[in-house]
Protein backbone atom coordinates (compact mmCIF):
# COMPACT_ATOMS: atom_id res chain seq x y z
CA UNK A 1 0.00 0.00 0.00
CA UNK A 2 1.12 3.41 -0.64
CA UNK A 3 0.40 6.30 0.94
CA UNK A 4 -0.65 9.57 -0.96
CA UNK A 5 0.42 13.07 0.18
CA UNK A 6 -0.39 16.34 -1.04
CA UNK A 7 2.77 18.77 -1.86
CA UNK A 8 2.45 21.98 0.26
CA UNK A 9 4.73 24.73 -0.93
CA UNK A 10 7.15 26.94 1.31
CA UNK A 11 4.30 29.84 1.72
CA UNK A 12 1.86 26.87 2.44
CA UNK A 13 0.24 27.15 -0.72
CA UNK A 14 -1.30 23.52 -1.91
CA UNK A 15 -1.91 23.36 -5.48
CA UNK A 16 -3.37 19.73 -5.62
CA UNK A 17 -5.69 20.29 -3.09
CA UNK A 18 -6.78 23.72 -4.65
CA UNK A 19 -7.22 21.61 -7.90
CA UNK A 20 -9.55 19.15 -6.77
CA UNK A 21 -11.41 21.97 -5.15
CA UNK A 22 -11.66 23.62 -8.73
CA UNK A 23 -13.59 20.38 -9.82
CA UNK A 24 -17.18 19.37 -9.72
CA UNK A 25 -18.56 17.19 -6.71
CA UNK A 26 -18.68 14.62 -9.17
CA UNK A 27 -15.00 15.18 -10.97
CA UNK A 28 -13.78 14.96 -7.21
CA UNK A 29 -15.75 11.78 -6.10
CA UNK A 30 -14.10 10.33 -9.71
CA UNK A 31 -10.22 11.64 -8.72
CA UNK A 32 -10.71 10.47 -5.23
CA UNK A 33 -12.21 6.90 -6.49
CA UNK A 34 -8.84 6.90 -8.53
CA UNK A 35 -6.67 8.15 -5.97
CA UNK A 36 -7.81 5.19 -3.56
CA UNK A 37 -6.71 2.73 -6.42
CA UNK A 38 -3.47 3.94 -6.08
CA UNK A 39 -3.26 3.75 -2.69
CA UNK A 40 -4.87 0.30 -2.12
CA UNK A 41 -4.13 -1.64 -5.67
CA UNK A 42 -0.09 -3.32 -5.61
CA UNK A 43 -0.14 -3.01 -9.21
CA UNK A 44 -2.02 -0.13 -10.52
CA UNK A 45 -3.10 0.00 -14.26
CA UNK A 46 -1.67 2.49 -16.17
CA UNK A 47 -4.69 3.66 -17.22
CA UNK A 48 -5.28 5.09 -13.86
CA UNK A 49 -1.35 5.68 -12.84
CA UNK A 50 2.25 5.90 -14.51
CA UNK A 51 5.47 7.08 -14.42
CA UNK A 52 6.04 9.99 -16.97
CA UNK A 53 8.26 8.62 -19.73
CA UNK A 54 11.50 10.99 -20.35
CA UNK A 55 11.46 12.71 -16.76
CA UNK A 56 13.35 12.11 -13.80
CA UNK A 57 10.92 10.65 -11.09
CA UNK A 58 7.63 12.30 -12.25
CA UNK A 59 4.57 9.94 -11.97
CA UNK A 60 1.08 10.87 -13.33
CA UNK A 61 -2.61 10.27 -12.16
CA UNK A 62 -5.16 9.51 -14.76
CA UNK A 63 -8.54 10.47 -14.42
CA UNK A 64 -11.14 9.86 -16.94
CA UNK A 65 -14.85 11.39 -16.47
CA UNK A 66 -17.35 11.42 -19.03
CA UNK A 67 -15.45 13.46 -21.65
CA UNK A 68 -12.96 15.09 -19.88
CA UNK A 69 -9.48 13.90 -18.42
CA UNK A 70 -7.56 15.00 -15.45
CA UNK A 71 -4.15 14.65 -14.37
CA UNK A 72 -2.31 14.91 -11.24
CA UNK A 73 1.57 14.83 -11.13
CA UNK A 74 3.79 13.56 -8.42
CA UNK A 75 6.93 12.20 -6.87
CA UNK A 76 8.16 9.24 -4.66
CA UNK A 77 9.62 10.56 -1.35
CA UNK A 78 10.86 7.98 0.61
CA UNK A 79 9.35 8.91 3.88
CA UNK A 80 5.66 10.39 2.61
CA UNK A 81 5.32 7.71 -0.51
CA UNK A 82 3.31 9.54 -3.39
CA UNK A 83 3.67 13.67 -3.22
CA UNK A 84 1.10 15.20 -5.65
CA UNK A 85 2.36 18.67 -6.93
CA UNK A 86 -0.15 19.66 -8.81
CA UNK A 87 -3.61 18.44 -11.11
CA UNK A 88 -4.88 20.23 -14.18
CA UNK A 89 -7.58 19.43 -17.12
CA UNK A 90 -5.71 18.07 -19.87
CA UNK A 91 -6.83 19.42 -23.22
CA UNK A 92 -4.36 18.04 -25.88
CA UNK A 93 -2.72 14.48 -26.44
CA UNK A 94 0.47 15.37 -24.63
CA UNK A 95 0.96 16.47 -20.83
CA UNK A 96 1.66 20.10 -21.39
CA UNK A 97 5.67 20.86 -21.04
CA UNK A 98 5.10 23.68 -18.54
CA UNK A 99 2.71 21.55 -16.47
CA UNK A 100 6.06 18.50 -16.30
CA UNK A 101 8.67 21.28 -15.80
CA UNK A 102 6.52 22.77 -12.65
CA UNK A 103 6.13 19.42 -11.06
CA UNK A 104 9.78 18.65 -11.58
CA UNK A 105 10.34 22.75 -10.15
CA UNK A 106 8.32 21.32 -6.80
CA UNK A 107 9.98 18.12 -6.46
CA UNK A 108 13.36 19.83 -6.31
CA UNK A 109 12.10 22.12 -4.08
CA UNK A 110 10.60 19.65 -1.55
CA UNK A 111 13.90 17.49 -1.41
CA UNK A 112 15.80 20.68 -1.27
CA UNK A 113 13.23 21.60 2.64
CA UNK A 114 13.72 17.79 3.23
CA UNK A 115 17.39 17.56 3.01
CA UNK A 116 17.33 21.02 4.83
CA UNK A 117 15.18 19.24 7.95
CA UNK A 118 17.06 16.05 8.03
């Protein structure tokens, strides 16, 4: 089982959170349903979770509901398990660039605080 965290920046800002906030009661029930399969399934199917091909440590969320799809990037921290950075609506065939390099931006950042507090 893994356990699923929400990233929190420096100023205490928490962009996944204020994401699924942004959604529908019913887009929420649907990323929440998913997020729970990642938590509770050993092997998850990549239609619901993978690692982001070409990145260093970036895993993805997928969320399908009626015709839209959501995403929610993350890490692997050893202590917390999954970190979510951040979730967006994706529009296009391909995770947006900006949306990978900001996730990567956080996950530097929170190893940066962690190694800091250690």
């Amino acid at each position: 089982m893994r356990e699923v965290h929400f990233h929190r920046t420096a100023s205490g800002h928490c962009p996944a959170e204020e994401f699924l906030d942004s959604l529908s009661s019913k887009q929420a029930q649907k990323v929440v349903w998913v997020l729970r399969l990642v938590e509770e399934l050993e092997l998850v199917p990549t239609q619901y979770f993978k690692k982001l091909a070409g990145t260093e440590g970036l895993w993805e969320v997928r969320v399908q509901h009626g015709g839209n799809t959501f995403r929610m990037l993350g890490f692997f921290s050893p202590s917390k398990g999954l970190v979510l950075t951040s979730g967006f609506a994706k529009k296009s065939e391909k995770t947006p660039h900006h949306e990978i390099e900001l996730a990567a931006k956080r996950r530097r950042e929170y190893l940066l605080r962690r190694n800091r507090d250690e």
